[in-house]
Protein backbone atom coordinates (compact mmCIF):
# COMPACT_ATOMS: atom_id res chain seq x y z
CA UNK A 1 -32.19 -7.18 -5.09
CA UNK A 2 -29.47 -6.88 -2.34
CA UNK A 3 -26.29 -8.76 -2.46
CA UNK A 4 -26.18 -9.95 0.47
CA UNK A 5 -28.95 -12.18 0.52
CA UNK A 6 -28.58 -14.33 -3.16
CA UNK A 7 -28.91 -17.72 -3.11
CA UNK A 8 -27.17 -18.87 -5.97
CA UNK A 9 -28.31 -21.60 -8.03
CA UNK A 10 -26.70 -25.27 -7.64
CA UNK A 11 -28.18 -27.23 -10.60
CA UNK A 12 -25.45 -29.30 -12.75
CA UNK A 13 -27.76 -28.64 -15.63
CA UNK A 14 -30.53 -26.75 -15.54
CA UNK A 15 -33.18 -26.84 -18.05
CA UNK A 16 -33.82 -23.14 -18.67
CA UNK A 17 -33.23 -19.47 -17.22
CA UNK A 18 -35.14 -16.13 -17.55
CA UNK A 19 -33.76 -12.89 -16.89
CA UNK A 20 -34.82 -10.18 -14.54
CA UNK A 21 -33.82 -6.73 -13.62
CA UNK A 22 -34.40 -3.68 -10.85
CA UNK A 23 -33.67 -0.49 -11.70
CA UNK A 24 -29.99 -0.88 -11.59
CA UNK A 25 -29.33 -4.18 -12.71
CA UNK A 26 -30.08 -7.13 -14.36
CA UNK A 27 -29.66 -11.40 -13.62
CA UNK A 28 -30.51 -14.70 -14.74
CA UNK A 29 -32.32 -17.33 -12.68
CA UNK A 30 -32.46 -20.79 -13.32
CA UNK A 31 -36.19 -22.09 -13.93
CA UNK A 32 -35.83 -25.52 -11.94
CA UNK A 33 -34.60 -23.93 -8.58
CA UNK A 34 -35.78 -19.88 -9.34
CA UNK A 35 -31.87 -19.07 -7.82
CA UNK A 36 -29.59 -16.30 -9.49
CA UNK A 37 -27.35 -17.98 -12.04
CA UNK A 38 -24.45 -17.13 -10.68
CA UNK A 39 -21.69 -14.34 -12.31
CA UNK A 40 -24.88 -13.26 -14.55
CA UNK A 41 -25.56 -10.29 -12.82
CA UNK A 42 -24.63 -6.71 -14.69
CA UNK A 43 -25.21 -3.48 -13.37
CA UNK A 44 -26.93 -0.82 -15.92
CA UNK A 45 -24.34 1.96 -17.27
CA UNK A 46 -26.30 4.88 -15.45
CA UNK A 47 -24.05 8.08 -15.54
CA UNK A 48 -25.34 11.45 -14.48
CA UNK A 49 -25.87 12.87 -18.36
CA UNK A 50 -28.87 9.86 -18.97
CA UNK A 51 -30.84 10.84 -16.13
């Protein structure tokens, strides 16, 4: 996922979320509008030793 292009989701309440990831991070979406939920995305700790 790049940064640049999020859409972040609007919804005063939404209903559900599901979470996704990419190989070095993971987010939430919101199931009514399928936008990132926003400040839910977290980078994976990757240091040099674990790969």
């Amino acid at each position: 996922m790049n940064n640049n292009d999020i859409e972040y989701c609007e919804c005063k309440n939404s209903s559900a979320v599901y979470s996704q990831n990419d190989d070095f991070m993971w987010w939430d979406r919101c199931c009514d509008c399928n936008k990132v939920i926003e400040d839910s995305i977290t980078y994976f700790n990757q240091s040099d030793e674990d790969y």
